[in-house]
C-alpha atoms as a PDB file:
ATOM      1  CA  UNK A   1      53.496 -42.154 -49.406  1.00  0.00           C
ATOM      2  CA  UNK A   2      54.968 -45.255 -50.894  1.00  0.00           C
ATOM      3  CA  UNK A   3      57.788 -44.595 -53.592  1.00  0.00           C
ATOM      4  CA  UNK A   4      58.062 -46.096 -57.464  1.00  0.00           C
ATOM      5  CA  UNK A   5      61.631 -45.912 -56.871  1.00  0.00           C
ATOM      6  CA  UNK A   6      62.918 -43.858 -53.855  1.00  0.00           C
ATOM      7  CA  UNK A   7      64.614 -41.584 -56.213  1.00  0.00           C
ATOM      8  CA  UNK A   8      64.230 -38.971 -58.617  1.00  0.00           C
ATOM      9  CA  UNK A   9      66.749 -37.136 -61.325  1.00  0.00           C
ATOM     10  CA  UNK A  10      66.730 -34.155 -63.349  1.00  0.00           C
ATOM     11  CA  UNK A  11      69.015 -31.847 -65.790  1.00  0.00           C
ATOM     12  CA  UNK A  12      67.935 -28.535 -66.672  1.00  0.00           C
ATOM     13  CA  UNK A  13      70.674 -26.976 -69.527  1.00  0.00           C
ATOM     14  CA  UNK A  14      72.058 -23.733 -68.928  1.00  0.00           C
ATOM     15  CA  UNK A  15      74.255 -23.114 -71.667  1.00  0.00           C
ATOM     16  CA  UNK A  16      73.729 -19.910 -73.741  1.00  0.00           C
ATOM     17  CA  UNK A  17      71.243 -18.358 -70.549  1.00  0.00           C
ATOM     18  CA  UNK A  18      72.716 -15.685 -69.045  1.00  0.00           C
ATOM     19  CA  UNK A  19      69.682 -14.657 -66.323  1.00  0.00           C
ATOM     20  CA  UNK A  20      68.071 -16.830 -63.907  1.00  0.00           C
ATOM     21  CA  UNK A  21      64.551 -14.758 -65.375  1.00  0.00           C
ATOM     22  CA  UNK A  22      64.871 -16.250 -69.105  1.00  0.00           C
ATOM     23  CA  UNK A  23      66.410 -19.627 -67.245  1.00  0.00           C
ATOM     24  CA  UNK A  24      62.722 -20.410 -66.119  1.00  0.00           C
ATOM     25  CA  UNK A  25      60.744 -17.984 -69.082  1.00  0.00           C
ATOM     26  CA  UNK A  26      58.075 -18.061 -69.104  1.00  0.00           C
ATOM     27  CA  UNK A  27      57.317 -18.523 -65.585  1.00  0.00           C
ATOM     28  CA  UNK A  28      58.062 -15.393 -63.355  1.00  0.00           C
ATOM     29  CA  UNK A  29      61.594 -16.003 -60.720  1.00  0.00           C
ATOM     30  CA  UNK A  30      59.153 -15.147 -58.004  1.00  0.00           C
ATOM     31  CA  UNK A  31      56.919 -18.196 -58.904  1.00  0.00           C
ATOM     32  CA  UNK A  32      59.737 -21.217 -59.190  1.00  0.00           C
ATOM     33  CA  UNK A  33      62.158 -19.454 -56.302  1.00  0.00           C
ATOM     34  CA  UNK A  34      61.273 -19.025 -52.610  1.00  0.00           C
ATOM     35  CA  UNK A  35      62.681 -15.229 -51.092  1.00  0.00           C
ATOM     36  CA  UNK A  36      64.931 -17.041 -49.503  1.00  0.00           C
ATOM     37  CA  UNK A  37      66.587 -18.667 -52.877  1.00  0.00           C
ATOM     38  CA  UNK A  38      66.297 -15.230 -54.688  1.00  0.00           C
ATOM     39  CA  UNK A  39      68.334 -13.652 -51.630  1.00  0.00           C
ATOM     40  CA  UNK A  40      70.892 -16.625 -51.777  1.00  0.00           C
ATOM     41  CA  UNK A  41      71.409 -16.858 -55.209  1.00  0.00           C
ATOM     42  CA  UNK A  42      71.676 -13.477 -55.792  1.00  0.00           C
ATOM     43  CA  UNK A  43      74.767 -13.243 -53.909  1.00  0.00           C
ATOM     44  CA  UNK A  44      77.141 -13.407 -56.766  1.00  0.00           C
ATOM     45  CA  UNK A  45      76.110 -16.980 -57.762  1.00  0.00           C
ATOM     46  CA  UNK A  46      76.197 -17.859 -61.694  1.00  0.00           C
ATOM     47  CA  UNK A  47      73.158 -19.039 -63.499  1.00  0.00           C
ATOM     48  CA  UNK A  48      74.566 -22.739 -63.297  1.00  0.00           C
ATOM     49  CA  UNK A  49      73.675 -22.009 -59.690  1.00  0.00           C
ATOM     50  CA  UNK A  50      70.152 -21.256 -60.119  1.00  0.00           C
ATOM     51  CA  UNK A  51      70.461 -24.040 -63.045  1.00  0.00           C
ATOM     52  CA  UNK A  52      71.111 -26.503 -60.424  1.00  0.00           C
ATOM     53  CA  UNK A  53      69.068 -25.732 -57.833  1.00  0.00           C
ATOM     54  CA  UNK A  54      66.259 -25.443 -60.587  1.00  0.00           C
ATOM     55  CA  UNK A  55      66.957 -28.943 -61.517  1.00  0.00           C
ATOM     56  CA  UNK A  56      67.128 -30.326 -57.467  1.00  0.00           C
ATOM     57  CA  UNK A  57      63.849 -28.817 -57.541  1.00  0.00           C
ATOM     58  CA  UNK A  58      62.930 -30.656 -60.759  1.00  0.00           C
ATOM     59  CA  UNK A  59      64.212 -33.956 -58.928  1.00  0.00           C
ATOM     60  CA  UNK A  60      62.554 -33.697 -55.780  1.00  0.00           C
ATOM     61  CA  UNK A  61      58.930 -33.262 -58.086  1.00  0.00           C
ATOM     62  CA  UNK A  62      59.551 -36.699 -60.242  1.00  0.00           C
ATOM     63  CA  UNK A  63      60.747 -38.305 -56.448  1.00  0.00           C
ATOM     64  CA  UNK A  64      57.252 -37.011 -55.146  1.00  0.00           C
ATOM     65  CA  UNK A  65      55.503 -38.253 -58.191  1.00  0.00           C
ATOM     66  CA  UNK A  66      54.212 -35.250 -59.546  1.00  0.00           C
ATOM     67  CA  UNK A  67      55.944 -34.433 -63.039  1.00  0.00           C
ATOM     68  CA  UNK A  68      54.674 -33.115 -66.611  1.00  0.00           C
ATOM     69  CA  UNK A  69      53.162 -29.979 -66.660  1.00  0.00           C
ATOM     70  CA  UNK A  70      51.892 -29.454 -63.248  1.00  0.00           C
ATOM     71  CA  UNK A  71      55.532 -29.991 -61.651  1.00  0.00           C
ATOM     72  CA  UNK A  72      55.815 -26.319 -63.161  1.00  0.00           C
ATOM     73  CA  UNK A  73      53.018 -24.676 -61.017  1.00  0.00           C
ATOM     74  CA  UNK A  74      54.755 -26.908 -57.899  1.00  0.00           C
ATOM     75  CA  UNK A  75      58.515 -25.339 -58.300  1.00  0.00           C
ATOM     76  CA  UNK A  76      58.078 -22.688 -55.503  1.00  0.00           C
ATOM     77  CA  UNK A  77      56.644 -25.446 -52.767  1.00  0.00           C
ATOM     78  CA  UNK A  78      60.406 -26.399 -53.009  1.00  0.00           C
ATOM     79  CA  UNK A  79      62.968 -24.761 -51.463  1.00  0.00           C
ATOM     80  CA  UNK A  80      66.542 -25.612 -51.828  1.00  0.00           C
ATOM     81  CA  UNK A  81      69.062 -23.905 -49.792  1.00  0.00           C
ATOM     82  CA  UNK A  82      72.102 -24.902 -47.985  1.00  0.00           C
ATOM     83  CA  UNK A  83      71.884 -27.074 -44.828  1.00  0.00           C
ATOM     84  CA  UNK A  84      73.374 -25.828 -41.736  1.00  0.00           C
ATOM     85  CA  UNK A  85      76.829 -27.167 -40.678  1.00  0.00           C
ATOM     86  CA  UNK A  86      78.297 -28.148 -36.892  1.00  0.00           C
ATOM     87  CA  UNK A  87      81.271 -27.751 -38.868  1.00  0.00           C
ATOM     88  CA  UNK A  88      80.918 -24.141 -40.043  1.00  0.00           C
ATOM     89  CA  UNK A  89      79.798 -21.571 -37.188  1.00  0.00           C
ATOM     90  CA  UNK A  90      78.100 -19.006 -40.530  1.00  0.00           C
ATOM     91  CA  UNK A  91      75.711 -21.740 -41.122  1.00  0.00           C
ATOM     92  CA  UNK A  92      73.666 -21.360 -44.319  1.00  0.00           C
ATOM     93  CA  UNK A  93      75.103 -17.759 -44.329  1.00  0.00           C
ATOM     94  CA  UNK A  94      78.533 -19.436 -45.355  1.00  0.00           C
ATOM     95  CA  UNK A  95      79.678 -19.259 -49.096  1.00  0.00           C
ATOM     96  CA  UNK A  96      81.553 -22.173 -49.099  1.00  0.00           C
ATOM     97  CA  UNK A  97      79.717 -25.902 -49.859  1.00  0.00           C
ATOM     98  CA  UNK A  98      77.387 -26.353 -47.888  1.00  0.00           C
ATOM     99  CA  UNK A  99      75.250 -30.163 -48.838  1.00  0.00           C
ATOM    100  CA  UNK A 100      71.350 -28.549 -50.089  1.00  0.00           C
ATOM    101  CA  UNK A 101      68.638 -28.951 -47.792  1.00  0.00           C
ATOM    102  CA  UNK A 102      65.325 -29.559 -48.952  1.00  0.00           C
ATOM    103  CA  UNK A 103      62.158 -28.223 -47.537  1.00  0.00           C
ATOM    104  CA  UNK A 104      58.499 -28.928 -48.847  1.00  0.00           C
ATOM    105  CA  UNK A 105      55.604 -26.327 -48.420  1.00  0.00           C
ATOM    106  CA  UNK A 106      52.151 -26.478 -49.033  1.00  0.00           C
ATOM    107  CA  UNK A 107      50.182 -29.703 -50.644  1.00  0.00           C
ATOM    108  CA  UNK A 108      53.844 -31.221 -51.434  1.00  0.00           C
ATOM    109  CA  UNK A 109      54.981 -31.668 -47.061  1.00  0.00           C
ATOM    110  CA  UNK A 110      51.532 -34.305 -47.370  1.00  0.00           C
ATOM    111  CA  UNK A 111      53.482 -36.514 -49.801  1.00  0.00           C
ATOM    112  CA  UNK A 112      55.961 -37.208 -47.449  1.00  0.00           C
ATOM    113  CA  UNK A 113      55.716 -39.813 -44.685  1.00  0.00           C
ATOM    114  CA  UNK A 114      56.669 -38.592 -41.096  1.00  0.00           C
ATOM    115  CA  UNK A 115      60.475 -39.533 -40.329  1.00  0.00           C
ATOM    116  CA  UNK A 116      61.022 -39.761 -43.983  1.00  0.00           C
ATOM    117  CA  UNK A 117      64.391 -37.293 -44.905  1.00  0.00           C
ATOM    118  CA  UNK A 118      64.243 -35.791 -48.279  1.00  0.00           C
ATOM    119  CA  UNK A 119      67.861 -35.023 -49.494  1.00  0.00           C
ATOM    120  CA  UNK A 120      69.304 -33.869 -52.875  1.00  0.00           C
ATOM    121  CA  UNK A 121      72.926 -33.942 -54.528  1.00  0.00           C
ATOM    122  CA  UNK A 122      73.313 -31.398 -57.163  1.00  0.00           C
ATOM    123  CA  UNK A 123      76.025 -31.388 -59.715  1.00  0.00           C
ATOM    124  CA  UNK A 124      77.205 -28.876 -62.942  1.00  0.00           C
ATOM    125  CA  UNK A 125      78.559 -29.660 -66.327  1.00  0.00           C
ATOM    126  CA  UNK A 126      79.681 -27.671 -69.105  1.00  0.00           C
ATOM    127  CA  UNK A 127      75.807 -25.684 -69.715  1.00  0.00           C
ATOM    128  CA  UNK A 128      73.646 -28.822 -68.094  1.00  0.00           C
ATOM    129  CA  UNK A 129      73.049 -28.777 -64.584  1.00  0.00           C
ATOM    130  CA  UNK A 130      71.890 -32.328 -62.687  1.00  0.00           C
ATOM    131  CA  UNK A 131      70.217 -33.270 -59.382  1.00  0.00           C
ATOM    132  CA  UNK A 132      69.306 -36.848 -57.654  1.00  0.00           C
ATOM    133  CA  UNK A 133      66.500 -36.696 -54.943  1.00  0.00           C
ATOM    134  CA  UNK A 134      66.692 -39.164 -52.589  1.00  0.00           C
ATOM    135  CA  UNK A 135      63.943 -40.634 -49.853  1.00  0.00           C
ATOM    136  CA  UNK A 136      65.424 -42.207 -46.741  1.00  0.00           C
ATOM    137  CA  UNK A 137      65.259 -42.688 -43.322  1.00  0.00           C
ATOM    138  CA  UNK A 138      66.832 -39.899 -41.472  1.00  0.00           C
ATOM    139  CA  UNK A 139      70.873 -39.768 -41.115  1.00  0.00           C
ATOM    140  CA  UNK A 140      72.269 -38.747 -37.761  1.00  0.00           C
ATOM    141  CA  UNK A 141      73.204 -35.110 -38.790  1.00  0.00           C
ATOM    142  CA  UNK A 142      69.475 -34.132 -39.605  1.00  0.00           C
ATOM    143  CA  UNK A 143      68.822 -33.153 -35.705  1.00  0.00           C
ATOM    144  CA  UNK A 144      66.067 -31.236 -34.997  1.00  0.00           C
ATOM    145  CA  UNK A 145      67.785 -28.229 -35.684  1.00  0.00           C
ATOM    146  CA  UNK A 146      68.023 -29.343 -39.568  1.00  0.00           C
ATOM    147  CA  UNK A 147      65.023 -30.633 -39.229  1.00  0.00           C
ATOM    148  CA  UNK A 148      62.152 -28.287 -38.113  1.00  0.00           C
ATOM    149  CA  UNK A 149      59.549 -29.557 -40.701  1.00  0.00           C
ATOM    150  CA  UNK A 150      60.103 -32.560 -40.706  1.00  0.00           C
ATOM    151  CA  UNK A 151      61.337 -32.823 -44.114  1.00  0.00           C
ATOM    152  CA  UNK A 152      65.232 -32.675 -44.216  1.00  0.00           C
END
């Protein structure tokens, strides 16, 4: 796939929400969150949690060029969950920050050229939580073992 920009940004606001459900009413949590993001999120994590990896979702969609109202039907082909560390032996078990990793599933791994890394930086604000998607080549920590899709 060739890139508009290799980029793509998103906010989702938070403030007032106090469930991840009514955060993505009216689609269901099972439809916009992969098992594994329910399980990790549910581990004490706020809804500016589930805010922001709602919005690195969001992000990696506009980067991939699909937006508007079928980005919506898309959010569960992308899963956002903490890359494994060589620094921290718990891995993506481990609490503490972790950068996301991003992997595509479905129709969505096709829009992404092989050797192409898809990475995301999330950040929160008081109630508005942002993400930047980013398409590059590869960076010397994504080893295979990061790696086993082929899409960061």
């Amino acid at each position: 796939m060739t890139y508009g920009t290799p980029w793509g940004s998103a906010a989702v606001p938070f403030g007032g929400i106090s469930t991840p459900d009514a955060l993505v009413d009216p689609l269901p949590l099972e439809a916009v969150f992969t098992h594994a993001e329910r399980v990790r999120s549910s581990r004490g994590r706020t809804v500016q949690h589930w805010a922001g990896r709602l919005a690195a979702k969001y992000a990696v969609l506009r980067l991939l060029g699909v937006d508007g109202d079928p980005a919506a039907g898309r959010l569960g082909e992308v899963e956002i969950l903490p890359r494994p560390s060589p620094l921290c032996g718990r891995t993506a078990a481990c609490l503490h920050g972790h950068p996301p990793g991003v992997r595509l599933r479905g129709a969505l791994r096709g829009r992404v050229e092989p050797g192409t890394r898809v990475g995301v930086s999330i950040s929160h604000a008081a109630g508005l939580a942002l993400a930047v998607a980013l398409a590059s080549a590869p960076l010397p920590e994504d080893g295979p073992e990061n790696d086993e899709d082929g899409n960061g």
